[in-house]
Protein backbone atom coordinates (compact mmCIF):
# COMPACT_ATOMS: atom_id res chain seq x y z
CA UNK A 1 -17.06 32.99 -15.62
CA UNK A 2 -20.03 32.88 -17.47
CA UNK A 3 -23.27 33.67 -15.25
CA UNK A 4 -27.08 34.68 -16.08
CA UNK A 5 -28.82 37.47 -14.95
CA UNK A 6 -32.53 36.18 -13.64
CA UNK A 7 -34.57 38.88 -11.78
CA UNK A 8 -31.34 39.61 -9.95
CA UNK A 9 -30.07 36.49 -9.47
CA UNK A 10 -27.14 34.85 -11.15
CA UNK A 11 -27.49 31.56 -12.65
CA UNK A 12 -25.00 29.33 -12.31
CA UNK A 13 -23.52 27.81 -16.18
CA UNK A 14 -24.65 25.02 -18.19
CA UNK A 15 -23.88 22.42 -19.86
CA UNK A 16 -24.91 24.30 -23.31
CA UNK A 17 -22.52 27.81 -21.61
CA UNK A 18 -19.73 25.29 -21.80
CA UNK A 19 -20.35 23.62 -25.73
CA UNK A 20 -20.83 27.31 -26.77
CA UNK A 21 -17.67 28.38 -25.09
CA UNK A 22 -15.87 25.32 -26.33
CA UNK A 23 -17.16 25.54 -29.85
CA UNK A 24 -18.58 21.94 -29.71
CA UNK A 25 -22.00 20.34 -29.40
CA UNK A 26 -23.67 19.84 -26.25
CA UNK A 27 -23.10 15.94 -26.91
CA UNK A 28 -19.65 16.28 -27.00
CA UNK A 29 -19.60 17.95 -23.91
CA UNK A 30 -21.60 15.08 -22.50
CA UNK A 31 -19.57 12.94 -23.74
CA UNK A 32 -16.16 14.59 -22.51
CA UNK A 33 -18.11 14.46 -18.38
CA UNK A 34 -18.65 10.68 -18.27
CA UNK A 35 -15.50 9.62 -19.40
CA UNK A 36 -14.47 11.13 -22.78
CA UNK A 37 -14.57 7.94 -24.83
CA UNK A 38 -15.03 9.05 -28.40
CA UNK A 39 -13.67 12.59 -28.56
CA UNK A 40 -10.88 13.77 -30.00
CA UNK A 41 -8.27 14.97 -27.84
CA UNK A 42 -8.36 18.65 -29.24
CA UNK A 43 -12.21 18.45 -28.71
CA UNK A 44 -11.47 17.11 -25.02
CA UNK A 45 -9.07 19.89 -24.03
CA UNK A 46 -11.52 22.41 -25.72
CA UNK A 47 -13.90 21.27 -23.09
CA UNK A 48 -12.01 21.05 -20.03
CA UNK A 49 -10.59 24.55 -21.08
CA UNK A 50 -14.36 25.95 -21.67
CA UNK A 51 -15.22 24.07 -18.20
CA UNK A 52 -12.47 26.28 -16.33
CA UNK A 53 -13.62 29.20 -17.58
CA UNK A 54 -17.31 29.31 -16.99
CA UNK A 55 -16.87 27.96 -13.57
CA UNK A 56 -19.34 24.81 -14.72
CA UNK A 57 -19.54 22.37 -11.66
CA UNK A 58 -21.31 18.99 -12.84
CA UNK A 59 -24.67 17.91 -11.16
CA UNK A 60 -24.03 14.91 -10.01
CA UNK A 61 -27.43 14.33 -8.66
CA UNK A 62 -29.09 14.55 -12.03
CA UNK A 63 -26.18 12.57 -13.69
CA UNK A 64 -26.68 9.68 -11.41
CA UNK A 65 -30.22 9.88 -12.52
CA UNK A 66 -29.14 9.58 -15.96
CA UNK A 67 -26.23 7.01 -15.85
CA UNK A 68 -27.10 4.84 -12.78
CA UNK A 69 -24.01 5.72 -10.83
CA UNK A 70 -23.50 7.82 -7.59
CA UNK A 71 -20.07 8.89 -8.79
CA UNK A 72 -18.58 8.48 -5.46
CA UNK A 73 -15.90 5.43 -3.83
CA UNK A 74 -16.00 3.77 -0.32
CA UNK A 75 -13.29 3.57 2.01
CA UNK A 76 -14.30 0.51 4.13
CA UNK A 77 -12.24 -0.27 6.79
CA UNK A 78 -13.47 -3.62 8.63
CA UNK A 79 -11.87 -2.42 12.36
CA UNK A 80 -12.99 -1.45 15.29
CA UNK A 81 -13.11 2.90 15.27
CA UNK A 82 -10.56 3.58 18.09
CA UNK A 83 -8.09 1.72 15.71
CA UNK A 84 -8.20 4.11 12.75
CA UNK A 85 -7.12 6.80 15.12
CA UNK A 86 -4.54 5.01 16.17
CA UNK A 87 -2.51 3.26 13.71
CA UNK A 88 -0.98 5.80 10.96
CA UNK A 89 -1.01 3.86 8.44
CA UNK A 90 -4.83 3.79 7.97
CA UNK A 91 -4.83 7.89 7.46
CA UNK A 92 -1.88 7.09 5.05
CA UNK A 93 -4.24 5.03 2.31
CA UNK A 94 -6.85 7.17 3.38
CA UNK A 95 -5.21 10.35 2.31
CA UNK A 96 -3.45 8.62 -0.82
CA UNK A 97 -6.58 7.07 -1.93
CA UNK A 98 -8.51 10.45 -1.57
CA UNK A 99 -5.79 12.04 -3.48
CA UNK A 100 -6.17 9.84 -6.57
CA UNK A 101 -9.35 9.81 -6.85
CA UNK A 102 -9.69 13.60 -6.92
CA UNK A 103 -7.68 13.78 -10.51
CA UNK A 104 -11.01 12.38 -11.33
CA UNK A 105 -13.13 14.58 -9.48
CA UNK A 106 -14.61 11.59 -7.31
CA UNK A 107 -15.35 11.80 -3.32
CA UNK A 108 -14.28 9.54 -1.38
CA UNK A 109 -16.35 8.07 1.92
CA UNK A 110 -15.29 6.67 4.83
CA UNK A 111 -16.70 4.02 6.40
CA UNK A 112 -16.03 2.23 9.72
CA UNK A 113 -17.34 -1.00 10.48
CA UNK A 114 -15.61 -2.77 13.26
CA UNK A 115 -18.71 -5.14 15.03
CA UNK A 116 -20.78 -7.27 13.07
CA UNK A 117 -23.96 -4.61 13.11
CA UNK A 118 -21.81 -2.50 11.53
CA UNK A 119 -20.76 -4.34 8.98
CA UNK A 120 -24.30 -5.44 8.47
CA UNK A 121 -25.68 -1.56 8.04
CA UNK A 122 -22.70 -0.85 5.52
CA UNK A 123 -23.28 -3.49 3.29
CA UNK A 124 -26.40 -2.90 3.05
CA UNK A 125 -25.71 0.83 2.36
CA UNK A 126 -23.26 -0.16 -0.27
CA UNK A 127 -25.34 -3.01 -2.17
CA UNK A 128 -28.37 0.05 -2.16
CA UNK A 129 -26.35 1.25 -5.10
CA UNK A 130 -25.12 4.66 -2.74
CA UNK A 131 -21.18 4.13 -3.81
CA UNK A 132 -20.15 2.86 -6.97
CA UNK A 133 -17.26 0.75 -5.93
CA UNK A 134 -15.54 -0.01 -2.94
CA UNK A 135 -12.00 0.24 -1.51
CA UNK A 136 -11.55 -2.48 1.41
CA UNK A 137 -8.50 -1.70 4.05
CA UNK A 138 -7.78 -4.75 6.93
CA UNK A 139 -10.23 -7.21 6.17
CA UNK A 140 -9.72 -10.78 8.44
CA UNK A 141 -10.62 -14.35 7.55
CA UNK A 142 -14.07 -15.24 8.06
CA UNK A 143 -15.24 -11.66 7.31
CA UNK A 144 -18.17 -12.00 5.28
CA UNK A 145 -17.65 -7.86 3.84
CA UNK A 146 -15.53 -9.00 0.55
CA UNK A 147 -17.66 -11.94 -0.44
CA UNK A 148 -21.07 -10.13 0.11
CA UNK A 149 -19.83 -7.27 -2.09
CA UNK A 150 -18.61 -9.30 -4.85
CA UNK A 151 -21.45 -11.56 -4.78
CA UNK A 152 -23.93 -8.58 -5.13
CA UNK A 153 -21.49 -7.24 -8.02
CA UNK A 154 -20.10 -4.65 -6.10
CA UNK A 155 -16.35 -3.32 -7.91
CA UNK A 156 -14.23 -4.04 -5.12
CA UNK A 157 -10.49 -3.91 -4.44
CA UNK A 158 -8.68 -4.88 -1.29
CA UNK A 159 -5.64 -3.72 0.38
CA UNK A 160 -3.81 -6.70 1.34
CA UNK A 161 -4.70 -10.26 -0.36
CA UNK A 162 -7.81 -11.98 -0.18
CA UNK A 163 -8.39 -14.69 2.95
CA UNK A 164 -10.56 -17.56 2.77
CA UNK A 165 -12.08 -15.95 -0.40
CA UNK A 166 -12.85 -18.79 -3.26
CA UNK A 167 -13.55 -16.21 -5.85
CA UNK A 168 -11.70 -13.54 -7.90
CA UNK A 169 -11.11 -10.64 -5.90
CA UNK A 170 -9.32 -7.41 -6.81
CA UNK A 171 -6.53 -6.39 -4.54
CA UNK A 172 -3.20 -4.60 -4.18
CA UNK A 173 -0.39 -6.15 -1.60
CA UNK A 174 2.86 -5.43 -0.19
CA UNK A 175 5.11 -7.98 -0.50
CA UNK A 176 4.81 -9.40 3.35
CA UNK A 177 6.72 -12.33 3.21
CA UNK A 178 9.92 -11.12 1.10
CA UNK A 179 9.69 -8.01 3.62
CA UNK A 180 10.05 -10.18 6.67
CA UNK A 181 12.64 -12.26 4.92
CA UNK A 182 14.67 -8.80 4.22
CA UNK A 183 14.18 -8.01 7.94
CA UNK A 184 15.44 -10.94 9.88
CA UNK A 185 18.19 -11.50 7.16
CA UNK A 186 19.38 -8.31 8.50
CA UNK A 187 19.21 -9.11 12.39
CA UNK A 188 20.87 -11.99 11.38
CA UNK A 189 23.70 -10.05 9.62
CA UNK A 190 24.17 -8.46 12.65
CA UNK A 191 25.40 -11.46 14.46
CA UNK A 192 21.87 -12.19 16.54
CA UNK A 193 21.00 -15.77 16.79
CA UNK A 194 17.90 -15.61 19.62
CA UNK A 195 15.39 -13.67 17.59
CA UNK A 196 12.06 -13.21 18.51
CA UNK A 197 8.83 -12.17 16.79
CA UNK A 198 5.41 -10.57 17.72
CA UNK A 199 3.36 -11.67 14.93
CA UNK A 200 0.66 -9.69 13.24
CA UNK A 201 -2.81 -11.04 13.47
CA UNK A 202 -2.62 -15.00 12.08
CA UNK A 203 -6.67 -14.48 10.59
CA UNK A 204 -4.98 -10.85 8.10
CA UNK A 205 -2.56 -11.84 4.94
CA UNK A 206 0.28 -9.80 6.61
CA UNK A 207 0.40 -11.76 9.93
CA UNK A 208 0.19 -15.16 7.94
CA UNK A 209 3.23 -13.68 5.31
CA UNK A 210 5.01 -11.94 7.72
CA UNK A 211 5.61 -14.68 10.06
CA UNK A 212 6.07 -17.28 7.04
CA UNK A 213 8.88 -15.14 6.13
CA UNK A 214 10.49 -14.88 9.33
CA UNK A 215 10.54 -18.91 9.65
CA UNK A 216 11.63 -19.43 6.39
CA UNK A 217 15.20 -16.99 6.54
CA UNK A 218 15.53 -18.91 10.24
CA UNK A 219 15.32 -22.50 8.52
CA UNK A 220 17.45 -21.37 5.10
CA UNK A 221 20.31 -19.87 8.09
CA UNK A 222 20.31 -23.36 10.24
CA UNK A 223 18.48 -21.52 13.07
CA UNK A 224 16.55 -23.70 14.86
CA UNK A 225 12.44 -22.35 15.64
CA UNK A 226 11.76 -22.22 18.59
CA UNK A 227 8.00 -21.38 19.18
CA UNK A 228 8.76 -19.92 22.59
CA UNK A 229 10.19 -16.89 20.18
CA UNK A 230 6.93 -16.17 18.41
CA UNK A 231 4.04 -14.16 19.80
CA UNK A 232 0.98 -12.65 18.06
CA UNK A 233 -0.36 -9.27 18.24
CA UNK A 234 -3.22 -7.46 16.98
CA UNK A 235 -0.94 -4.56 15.43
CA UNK A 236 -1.85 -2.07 18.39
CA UNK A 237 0.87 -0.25 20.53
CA UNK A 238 -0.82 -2.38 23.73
CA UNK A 239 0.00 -5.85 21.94
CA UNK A 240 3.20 -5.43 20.93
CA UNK A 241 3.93 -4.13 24.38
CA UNK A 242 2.29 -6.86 26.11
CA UNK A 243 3.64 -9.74 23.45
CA UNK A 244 7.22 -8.51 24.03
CA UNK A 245 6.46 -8.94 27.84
CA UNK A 246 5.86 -12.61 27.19
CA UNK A 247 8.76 -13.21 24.82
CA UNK A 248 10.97 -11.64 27.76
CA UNK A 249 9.48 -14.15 30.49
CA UNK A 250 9.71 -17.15 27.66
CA UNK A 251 13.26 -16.28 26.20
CA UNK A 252 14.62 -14.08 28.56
CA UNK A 253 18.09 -15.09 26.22
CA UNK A 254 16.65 -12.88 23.05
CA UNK A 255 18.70 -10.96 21.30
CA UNK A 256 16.37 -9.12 18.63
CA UNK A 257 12.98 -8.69 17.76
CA UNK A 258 10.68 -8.72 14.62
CA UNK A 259 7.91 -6.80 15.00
CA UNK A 260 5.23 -7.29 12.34
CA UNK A 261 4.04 -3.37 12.78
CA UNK A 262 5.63 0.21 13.52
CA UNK A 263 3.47 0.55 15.52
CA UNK A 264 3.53 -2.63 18.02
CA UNK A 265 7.13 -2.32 17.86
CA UNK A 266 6.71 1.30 19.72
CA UNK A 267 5.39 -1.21 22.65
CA UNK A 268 7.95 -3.73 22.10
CA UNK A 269 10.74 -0.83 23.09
CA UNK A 270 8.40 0.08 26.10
CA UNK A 271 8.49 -3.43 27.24
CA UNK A 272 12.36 -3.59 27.05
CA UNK A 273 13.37 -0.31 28.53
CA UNK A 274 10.75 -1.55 31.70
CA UNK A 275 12.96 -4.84 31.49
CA UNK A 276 16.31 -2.97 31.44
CA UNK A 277 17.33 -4.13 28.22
CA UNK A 278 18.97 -1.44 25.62
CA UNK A 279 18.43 -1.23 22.21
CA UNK A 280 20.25 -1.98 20.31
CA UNK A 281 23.19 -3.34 22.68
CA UNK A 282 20.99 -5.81 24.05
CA UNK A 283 18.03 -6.39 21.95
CA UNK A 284 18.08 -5.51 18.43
CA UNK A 285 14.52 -4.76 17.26
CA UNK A 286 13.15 -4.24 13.72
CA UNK A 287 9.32 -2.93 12.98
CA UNK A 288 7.28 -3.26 9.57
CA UNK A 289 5.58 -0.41 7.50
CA UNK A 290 8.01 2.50 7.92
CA UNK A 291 4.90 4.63 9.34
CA UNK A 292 5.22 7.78 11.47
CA UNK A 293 5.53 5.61 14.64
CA UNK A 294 8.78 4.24 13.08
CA UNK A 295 10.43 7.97 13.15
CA UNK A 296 8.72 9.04 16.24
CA UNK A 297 10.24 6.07 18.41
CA UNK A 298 13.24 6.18 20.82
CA UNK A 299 15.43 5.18 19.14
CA UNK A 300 14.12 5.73 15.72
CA UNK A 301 13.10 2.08 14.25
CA UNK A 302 15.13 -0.11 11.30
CA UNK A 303 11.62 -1.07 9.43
CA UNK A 304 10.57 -2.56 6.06
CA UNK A 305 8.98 0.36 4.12
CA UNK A 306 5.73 -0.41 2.86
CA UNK A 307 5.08 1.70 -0.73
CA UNK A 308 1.63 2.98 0.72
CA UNK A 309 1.89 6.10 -2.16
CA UNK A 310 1.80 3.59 -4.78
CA UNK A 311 -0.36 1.13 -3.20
CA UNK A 312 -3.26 3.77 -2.96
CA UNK A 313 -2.92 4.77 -6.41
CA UNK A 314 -2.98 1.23 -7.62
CA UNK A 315 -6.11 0.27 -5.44
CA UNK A 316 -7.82 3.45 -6.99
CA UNK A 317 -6.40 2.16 -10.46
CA UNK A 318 -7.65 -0.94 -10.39
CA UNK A 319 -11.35 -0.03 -8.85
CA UNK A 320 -12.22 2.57 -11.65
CA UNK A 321 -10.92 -0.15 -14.36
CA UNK A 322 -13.27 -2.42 -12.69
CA UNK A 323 -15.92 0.28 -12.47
CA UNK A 324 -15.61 0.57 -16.37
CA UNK A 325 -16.02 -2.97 -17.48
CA UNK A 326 -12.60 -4.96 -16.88
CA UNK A 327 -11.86 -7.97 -14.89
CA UNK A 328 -10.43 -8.03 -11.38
CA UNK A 329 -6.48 -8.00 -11.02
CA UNK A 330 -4.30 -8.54 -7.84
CA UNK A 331 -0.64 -6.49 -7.96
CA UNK A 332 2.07 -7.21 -5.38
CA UNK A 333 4.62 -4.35 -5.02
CA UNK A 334 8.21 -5.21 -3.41
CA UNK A 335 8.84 -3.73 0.28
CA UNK A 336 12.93 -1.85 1.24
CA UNK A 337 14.51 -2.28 4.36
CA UNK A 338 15.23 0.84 5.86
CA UNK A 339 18.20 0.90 8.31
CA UNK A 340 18.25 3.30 11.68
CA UNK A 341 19.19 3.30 15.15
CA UNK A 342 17.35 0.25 16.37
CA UNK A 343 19.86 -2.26 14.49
């Protein structure tokens, strides 16, 4: 590691340690830290190679001066706090997201803004120019987050597609409604007529899909709807718990259950144990996500896995090709049913 000697003190290396340990100009060294565009790859490697071995770490303080950009991402999640702790599969993008974006040497920030003052003080903080793009998990209809931030020409990429939006908006989906339809195909397979569901949220993409799903397979098989089968949940343990207690006092005749989250699900089989009902003699039940929760419950849950690995890296994708100058793009990546002891 190259270091300086100054009255005792070691100076850390420079941009000019690293072009004369690479061989190249200081330019091309510039060049090769925001983004190599127009260096050879041998020059590139040379740099990266010289970087490694002086131990240069980039000041990103004076680059931001310099290029206008705080070289950092926001991880805005639109929920109330006690909900990120809670449901795994927020941690899951978190961590995947955080991931990708250090191969690029970019921090990642968290931000929580579940009540409208929240969401106010975040925007705010974004639109100040303090994150260069932004990564937006569980927004609802009526949310005003994605629209402010693309009208202000924040880069922006959702998790989940857009609601209510009348502009272009980046995002990266599961494929809700085929999952659902890949779910209750299967409950039907297993002879169950009386199937109920417990909805995700009807204002979120997935609740909407979901649940379109789930009618449609019912319709295509001759099964009549019947609404006194369908309740909505807010994708917490508590709701599908206390959904599943109304389906059992509507259609005390049900013979499986959709459940539009892992998670709720986990309440779903608390409800029916507290009901006597077994699973899967009596009640077949089926979750969405494939998250932690689905492993962790008794008996381990028959889910629709959601690809979250590839989903994060796509969200991160897209956002830095925004970041650099191209147009928004949506992606929808297909779901698998994954059989276990619920079914």
């Amino acid at each position: 590691m190259t270091m300086h000697s100054t009255g005792g003190r070691r100076k850390p290396p420079t941009i000019h340690d690293v072009a004369r340990e690479a061989g190249v100009s200081r330019g091309t060294v510039s060049r090769v830290l925001n983004g190599g565009h127009y260096v050879s790859p041998a020059a590139q490697e040379a740099v990266n190679a010289a970087i490694r071995r002086t131990g240069y770490v980039v000041n990103r303080h004076a680059r931001s001066l310099i290029t206008g950009r705080s070289d950092s991402i926001g991880f805005l999640l639109t929920e109330p706090q006690e909900r990120f702790f809670e449901d795994p599969n927020f941690n899951v993008l978190l961590s995947g997201c955080t991931q990708a974006l250090a191969t690029h040497d970019i921090p990642l920030l968290l931000m929580l803004a579940g009540t409208r003052d929240e969401r106010r003080r975040i925007t705010r903080y974004i639109t100040a120019g303090h994150v260069d793009g932004v990564l937006l998990v569980s927004s609802h209809s009526g949310d005003p987050v994605a629209e402010e931030l693309r009208a202000a020409g924040v880069p922006l990429v959702q998790c989940g597609k857009p609601m209510g939006l009348s502009s272009k908006v980046s995002y990266v989906a599961a494929d809700d409604r085929d999952g659902a339809r890949d779910m209750v195909r299967h409950l039907l397979s297993l002879g169950r007529r009386r199937i109920g569901m417990v909805s995700g949220p009807l204002d979120t993409p997935g609740g909407v899909d979901r649940l379109a799903g789930y009618k449609e397979v019912l319709t295509e098989s001759g099964v009549e709807i019947d609404e006194r089968l369908i309740v909505s949940g807010d994708y917490s343990r508590a709701s599908g718990e206390a959904g599943t207690e109304r389906l059992l006092a509507q259609a005390p005749d049900m013979d499986a259950l959709f459940v539009a989250s892992d998670l709720m699900a986990q309440g779903a089989l608390a409800a029916l144990r507290r009901a006597g009902r077994r699973v899967p003699e009596d009640v077949s039940v089926g979750g969405f996500d494939d998250s932690s929760a689905a492993t962790e419950a008794t008996p381990a849950l028959t889910t629709i896995r959601q690809p979250y690995d590839r989903i994060s890296a796509e969200m991160v994708r897209l956002l830095l090709a925004q970041i650099g100058g191209e147009d928004p793009a949506a992606m929808i990546l297909p779901t698998e049913l994954v059989k276990r002891r619920s079914t």
